[in-house]
N, C-alpha and C. Protein backbone atom coordinates (compact mmCIF):
# COMPACT_ATOMS: atom_id res chain seq x y z
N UNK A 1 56.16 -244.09 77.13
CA UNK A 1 55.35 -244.12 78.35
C UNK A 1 54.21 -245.12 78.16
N UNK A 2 54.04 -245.95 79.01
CA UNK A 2 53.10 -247.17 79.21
C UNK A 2 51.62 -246.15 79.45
N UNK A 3 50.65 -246.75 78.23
CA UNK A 3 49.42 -246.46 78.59
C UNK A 3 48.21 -247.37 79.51
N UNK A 4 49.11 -248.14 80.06
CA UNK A 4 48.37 -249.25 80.59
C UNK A 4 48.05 -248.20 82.27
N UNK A 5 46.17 -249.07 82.66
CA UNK A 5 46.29 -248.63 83.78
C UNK A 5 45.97 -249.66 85.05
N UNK A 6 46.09 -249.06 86.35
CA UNK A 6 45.81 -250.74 86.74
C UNK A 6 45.64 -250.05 87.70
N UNK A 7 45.53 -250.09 88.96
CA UNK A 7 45.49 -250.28 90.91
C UNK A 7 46.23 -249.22 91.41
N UNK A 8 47.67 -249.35 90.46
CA UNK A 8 49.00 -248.52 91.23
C UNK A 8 48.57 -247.56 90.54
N UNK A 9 48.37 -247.79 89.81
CA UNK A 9 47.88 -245.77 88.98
C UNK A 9 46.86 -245.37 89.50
N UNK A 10 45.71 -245.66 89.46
CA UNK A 10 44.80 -245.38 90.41
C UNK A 10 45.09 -244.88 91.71
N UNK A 11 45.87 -245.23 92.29
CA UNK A 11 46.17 -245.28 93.88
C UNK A 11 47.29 -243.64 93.92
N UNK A 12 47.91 -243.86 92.83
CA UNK A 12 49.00 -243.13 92.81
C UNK A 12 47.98 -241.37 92.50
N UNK A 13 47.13 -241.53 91.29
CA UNK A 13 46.57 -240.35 91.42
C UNK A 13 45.21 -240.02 92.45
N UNK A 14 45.21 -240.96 93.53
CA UNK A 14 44.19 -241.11 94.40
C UNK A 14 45.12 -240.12 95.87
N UNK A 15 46.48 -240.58 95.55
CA UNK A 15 47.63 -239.57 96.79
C UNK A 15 47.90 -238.52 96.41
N UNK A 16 47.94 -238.09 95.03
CA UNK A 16 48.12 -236.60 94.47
C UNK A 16 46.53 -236.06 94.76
N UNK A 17 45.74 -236.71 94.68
CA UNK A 17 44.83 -235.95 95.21
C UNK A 17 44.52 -235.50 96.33
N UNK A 18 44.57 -236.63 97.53
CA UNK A 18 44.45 -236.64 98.66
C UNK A 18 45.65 -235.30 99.20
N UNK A 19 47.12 -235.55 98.74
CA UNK A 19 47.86 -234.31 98.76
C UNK A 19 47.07 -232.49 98.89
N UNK A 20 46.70 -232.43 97.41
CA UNK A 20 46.36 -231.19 96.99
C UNK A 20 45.20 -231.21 98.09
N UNK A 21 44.23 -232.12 98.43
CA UNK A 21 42.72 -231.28 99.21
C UNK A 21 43.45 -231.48 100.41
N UNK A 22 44.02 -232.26 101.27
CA UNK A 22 44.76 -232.33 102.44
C UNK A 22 45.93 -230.96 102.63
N UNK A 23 46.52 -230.84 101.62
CA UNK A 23 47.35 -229.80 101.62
C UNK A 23 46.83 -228.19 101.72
N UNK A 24 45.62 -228.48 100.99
CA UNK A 24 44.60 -227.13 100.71
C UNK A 24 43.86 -226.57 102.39
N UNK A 25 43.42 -227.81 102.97
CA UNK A 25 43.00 -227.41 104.01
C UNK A 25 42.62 -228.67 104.94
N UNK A 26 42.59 -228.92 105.97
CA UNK A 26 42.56 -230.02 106.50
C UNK A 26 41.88 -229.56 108.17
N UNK A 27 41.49 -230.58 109.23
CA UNK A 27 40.99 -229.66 110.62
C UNK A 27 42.20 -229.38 111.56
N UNK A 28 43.44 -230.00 111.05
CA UNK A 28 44.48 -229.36 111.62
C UNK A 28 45.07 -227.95 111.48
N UNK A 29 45.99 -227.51 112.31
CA UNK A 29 46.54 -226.31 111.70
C UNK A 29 47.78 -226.37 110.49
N UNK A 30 47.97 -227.94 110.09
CA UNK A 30 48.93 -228.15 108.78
C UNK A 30 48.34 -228.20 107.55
N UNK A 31 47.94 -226.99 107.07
CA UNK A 31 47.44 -227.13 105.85
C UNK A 31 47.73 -225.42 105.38
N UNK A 32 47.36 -225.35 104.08
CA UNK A 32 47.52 -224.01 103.20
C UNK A 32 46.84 -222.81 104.27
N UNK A 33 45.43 -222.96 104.24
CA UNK A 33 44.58 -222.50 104.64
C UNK A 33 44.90 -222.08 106.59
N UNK A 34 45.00 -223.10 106.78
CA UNK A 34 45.45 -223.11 108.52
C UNK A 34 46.69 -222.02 108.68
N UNK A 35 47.54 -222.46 107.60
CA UNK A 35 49.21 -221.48 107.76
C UNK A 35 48.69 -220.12 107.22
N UNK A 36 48.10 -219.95 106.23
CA UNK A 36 48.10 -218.38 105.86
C UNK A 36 46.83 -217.81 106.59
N UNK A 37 45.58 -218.52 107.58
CA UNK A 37 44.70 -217.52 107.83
C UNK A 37 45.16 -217.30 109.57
N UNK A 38 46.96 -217.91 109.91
CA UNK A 38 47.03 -218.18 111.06
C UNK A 38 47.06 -216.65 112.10
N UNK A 39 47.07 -216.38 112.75
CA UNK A 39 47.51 -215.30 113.28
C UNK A 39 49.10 -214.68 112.93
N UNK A 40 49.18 -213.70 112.96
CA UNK A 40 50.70 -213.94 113.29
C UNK A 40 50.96 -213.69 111.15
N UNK A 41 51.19 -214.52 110.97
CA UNK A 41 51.20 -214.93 109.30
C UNK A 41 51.44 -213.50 108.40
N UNK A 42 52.19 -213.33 107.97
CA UNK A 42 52.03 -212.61 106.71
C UNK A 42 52.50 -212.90 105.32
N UNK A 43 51.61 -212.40 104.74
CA UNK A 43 51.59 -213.07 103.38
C UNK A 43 52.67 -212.45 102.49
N UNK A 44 53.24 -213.34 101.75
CA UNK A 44 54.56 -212.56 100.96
C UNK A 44 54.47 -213.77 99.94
N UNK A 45 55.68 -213.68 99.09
CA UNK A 45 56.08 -214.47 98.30
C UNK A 45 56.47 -215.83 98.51
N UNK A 46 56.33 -216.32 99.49
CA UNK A 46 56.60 -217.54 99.54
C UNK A 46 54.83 -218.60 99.78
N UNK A 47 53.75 -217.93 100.56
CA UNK A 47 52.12 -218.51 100.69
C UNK A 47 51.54 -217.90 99.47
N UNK A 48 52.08 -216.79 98.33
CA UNK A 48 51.89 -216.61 96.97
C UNK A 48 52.16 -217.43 96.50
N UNK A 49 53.41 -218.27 96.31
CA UNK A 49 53.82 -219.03 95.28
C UNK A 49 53.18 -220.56 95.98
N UNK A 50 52.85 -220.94 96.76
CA UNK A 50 52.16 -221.93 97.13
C UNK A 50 50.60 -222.32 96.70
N UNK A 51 50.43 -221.05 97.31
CA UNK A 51 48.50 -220.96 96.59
C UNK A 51 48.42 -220.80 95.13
N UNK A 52 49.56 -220.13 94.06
CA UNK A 52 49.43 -220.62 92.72
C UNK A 52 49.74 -222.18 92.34
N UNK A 53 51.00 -222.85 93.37
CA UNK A 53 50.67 -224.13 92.93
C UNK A 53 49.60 -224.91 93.37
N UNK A 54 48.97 -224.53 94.21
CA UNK A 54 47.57 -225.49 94.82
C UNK A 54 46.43 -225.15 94.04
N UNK A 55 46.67 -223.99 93.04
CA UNK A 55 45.61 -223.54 92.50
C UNK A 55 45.51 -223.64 91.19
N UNK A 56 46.99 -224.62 90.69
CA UNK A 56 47.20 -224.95 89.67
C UNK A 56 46.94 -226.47 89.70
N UNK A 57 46.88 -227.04 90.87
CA UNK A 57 46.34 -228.09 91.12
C UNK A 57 44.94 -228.15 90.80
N UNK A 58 44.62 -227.55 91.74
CA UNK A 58 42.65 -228.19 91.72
C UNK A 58 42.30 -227.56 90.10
N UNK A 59 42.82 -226.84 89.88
CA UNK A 59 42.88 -226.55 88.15
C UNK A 59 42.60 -227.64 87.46
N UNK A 60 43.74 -228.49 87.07
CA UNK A 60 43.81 -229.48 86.64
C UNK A 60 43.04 -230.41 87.08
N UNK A 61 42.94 -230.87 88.26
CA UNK A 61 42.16 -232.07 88.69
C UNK A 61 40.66 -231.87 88.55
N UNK A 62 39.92 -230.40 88.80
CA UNK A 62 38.57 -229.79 88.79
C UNK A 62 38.11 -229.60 86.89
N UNK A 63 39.14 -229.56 86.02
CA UNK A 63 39.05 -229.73 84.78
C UNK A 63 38.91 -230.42 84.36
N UNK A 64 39.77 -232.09 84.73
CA UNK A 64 39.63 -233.18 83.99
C UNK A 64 38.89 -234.09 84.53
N UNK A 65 38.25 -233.98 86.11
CA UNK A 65 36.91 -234.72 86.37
C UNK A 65 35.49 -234.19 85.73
N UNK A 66 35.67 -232.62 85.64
CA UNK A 66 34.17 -232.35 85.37
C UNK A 66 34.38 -232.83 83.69
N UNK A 67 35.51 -232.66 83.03
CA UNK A 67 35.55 -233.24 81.57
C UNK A 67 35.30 -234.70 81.49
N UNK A 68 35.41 -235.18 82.32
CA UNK A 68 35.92 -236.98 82.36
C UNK A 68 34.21 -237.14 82.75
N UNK A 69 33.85 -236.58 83.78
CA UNK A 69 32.28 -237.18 84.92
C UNK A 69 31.12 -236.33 83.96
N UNK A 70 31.43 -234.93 83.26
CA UNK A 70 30.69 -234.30 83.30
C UNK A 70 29.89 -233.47 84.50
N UNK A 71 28.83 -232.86 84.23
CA UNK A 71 28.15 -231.90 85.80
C UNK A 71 27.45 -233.19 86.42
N UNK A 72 26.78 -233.85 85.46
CA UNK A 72 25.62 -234.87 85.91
C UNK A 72 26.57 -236.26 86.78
N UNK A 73 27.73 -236.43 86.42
CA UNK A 73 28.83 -237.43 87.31
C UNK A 73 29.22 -236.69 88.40
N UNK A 74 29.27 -235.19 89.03
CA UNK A 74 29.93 -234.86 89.52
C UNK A 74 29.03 -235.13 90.56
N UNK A 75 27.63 -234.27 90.23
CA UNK A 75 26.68 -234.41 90.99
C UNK A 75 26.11 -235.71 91.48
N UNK A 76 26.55 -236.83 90.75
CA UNK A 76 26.19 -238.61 91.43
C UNK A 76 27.11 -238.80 92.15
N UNK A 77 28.35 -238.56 91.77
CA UNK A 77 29.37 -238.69 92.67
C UNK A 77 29.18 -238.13 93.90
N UNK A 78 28.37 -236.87 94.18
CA UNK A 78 28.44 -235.94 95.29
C UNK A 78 27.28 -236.45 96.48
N UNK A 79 26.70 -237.03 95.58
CA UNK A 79 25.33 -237.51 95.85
C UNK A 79 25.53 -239.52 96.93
N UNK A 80 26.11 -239.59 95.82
CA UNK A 80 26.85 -240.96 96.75
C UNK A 80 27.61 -241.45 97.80
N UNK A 81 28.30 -240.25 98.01
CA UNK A 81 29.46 -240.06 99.12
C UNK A 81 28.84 -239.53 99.88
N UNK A 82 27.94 -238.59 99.94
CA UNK A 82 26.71 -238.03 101.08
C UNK A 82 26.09 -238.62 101.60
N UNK A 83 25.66 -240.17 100.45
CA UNK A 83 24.77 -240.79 101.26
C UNK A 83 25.83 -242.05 102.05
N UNK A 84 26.73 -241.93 101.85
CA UNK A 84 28.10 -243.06 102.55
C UNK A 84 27.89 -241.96 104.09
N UNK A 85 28.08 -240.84 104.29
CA UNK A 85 28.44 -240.05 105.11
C UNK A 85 26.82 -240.54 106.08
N UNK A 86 25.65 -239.95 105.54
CA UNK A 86 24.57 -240.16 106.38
C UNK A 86 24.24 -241.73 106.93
N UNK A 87 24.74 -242.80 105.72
CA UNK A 87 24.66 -244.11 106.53
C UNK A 87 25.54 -244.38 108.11
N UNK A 88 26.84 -244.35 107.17
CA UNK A 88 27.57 -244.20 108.61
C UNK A 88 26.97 -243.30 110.03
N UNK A 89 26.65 -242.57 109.49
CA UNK A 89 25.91 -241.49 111.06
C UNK A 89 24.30 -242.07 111.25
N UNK A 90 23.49 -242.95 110.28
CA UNK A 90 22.36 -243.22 110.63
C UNK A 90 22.74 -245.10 111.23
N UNK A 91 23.87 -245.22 110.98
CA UNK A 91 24.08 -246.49 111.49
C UNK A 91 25.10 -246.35 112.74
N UNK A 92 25.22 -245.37 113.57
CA UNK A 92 25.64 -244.96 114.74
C UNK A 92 27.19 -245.26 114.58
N UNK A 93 27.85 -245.50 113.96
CA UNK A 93 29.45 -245.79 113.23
C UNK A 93 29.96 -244.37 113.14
N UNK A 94 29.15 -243.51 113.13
CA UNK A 94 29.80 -242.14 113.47
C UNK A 94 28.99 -241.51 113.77
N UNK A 95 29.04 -239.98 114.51
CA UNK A 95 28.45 -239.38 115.24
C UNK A 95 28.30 -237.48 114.55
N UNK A 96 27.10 -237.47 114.42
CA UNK A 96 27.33 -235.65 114.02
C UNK A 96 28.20 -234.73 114.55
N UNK A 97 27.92 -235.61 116.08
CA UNK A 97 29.35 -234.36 116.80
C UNK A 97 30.80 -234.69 116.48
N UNK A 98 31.05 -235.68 115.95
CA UNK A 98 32.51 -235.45 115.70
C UNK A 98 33.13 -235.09 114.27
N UNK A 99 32.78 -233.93 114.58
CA UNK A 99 32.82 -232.83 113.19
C UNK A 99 34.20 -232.91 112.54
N UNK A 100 35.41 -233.66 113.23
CA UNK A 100 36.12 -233.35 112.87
C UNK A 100 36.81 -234.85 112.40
N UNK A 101 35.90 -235.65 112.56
CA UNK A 101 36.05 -237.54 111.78
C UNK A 101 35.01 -236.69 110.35
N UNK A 102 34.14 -235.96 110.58
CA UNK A 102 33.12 -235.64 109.32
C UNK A 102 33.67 -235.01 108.42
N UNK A 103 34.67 -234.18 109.08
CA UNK A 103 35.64 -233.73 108.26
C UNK A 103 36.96 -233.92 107.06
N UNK A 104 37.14 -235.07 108.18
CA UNK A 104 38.31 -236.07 107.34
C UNK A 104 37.58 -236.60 106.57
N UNK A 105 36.77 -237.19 106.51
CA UNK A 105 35.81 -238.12 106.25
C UNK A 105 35.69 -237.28 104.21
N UNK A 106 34.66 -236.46 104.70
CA UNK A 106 34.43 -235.64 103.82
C UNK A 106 35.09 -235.22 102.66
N UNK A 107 36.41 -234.83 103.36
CA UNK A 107 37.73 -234.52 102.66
C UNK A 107 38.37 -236.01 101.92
N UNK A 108 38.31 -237.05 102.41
CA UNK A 108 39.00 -237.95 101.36
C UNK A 108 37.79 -238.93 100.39
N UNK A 109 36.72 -238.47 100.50
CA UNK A 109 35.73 -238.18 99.87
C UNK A 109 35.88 -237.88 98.38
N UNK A 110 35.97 -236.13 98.91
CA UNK A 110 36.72 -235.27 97.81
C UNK A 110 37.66 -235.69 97.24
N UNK A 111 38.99 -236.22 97.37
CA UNK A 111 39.80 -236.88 97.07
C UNK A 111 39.76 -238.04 96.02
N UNK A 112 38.77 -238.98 96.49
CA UNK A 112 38.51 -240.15 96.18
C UNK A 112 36.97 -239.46 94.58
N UNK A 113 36.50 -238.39 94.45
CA UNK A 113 35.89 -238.15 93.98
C UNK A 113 36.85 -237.67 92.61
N UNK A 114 37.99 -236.61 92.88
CA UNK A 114 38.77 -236.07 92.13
C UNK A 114 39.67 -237.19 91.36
N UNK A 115 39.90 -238.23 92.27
CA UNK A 115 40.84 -239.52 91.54
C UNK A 115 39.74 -240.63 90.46
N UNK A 116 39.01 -240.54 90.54
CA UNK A 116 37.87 -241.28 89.89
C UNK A 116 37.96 -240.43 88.27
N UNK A 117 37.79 -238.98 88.72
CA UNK A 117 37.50 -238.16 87.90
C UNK A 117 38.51 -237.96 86.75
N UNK A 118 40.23 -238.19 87.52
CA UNK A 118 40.89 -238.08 86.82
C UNK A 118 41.79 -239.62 86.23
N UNK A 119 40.84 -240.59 86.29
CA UNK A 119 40.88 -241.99 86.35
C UNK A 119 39.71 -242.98 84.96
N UNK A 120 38.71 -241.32 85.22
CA UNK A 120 37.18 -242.06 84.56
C UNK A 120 37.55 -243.28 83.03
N UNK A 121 38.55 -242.13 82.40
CA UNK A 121 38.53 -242.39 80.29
C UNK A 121 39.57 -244.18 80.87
N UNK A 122 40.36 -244.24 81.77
CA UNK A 122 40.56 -245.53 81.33
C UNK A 122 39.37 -246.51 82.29
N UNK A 123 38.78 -246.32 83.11
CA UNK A 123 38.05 -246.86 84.29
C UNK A 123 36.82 -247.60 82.91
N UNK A 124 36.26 -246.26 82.10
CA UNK A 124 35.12 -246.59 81.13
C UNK A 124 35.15 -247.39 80.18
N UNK A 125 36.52 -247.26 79.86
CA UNK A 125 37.34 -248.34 78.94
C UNK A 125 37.44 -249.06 79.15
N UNK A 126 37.63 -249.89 80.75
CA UNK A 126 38.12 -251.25 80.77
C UNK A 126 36.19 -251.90 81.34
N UNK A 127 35.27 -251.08 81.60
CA UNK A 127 33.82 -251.32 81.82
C UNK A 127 33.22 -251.84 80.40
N UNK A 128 33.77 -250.44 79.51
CA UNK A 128 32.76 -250.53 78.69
C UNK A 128 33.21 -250.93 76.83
N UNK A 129 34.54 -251.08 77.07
CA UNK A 129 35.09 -251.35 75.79
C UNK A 129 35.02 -249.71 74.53
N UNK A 130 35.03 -248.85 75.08
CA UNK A 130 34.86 -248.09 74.15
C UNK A 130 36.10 -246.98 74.76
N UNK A 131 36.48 -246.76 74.14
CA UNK A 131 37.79 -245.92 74.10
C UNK A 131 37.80 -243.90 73.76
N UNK A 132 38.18 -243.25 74.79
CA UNK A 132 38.34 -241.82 74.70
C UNK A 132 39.01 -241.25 73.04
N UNK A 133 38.49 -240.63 72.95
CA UNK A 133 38.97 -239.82 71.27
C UNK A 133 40.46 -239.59 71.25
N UNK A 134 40.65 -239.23 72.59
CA UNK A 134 42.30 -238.75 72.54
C UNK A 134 43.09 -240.51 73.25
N UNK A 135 42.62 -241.71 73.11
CA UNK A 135 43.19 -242.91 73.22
C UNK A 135 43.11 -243.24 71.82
N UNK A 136 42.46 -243.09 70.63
CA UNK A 136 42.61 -243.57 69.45
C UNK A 136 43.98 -243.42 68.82
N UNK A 137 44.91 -244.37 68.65
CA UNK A 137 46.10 -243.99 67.49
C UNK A 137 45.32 -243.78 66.41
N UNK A 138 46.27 -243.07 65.82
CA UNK A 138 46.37 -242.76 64.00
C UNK A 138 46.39 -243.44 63.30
């Protein structure tokens, strides 16, 4: 397996992300959240075995950004995309009331926060020349 990383890898774990938080919940009614809190809905073995894999998702992805960013990256990260969100709305490019562009918005955000996260050890590497403990051969 090629340890090389580049654009397409990036991009590629930028759609597994976008997947899992899009899949998790979204302002449509096509999402995890929309289908099991729908009316009607009952929960059985099949929105069980879904919410363990979505929950085996953000698992993984919520593990290896806060490992990769740390609390203090998570929180710049959170911090940066907030202030992307308030420019756009203080530069009239979007509007408070359309809660549901703030939404999307927000959400690939998250996305784009989680792919960074799970992106950081080669991203730092090709910045900073210094290499993750678990990239060292023997």
């Amino acid at each position: 397996m090629s340890n090389e990383f580049n654009t397409v890898s990036f991009i590629a774990r930028f759609i597994f992300a976008a997947v899992l938080v899009f899949g998790t919940y979204n302002p449509t009614d096509y999402s995890y959240l929309g289908w099991v809190f729908a009316e009607g809905t009952e929960f059985g073995p099949v929105p069980a075995l879904l919410g363990v894999v979505l929950a085996i998702g953000w698992i993984i992805f919520l593990r290896a950004s806060f490992n990769a960013l740390g609390p203090l990256g998570i929180i710049l990260g959170t911090a940066l995309f907030s202030c992307v969100i308030w420019l756009l709305v203080d530069q009239g490019w979007l509007s408070l009331d359309a809660t549901g562009a703030i939404t999307w918005l927000a959400l690939t955000l998250v996305a784009l926060l989680l792919a960074v996260g799970m992106s950081w050890a080669h991203i730092r590497r090709r910045l900073s020349g210094q290499y993750s403990v678990d990239d060292v051969d023997d």
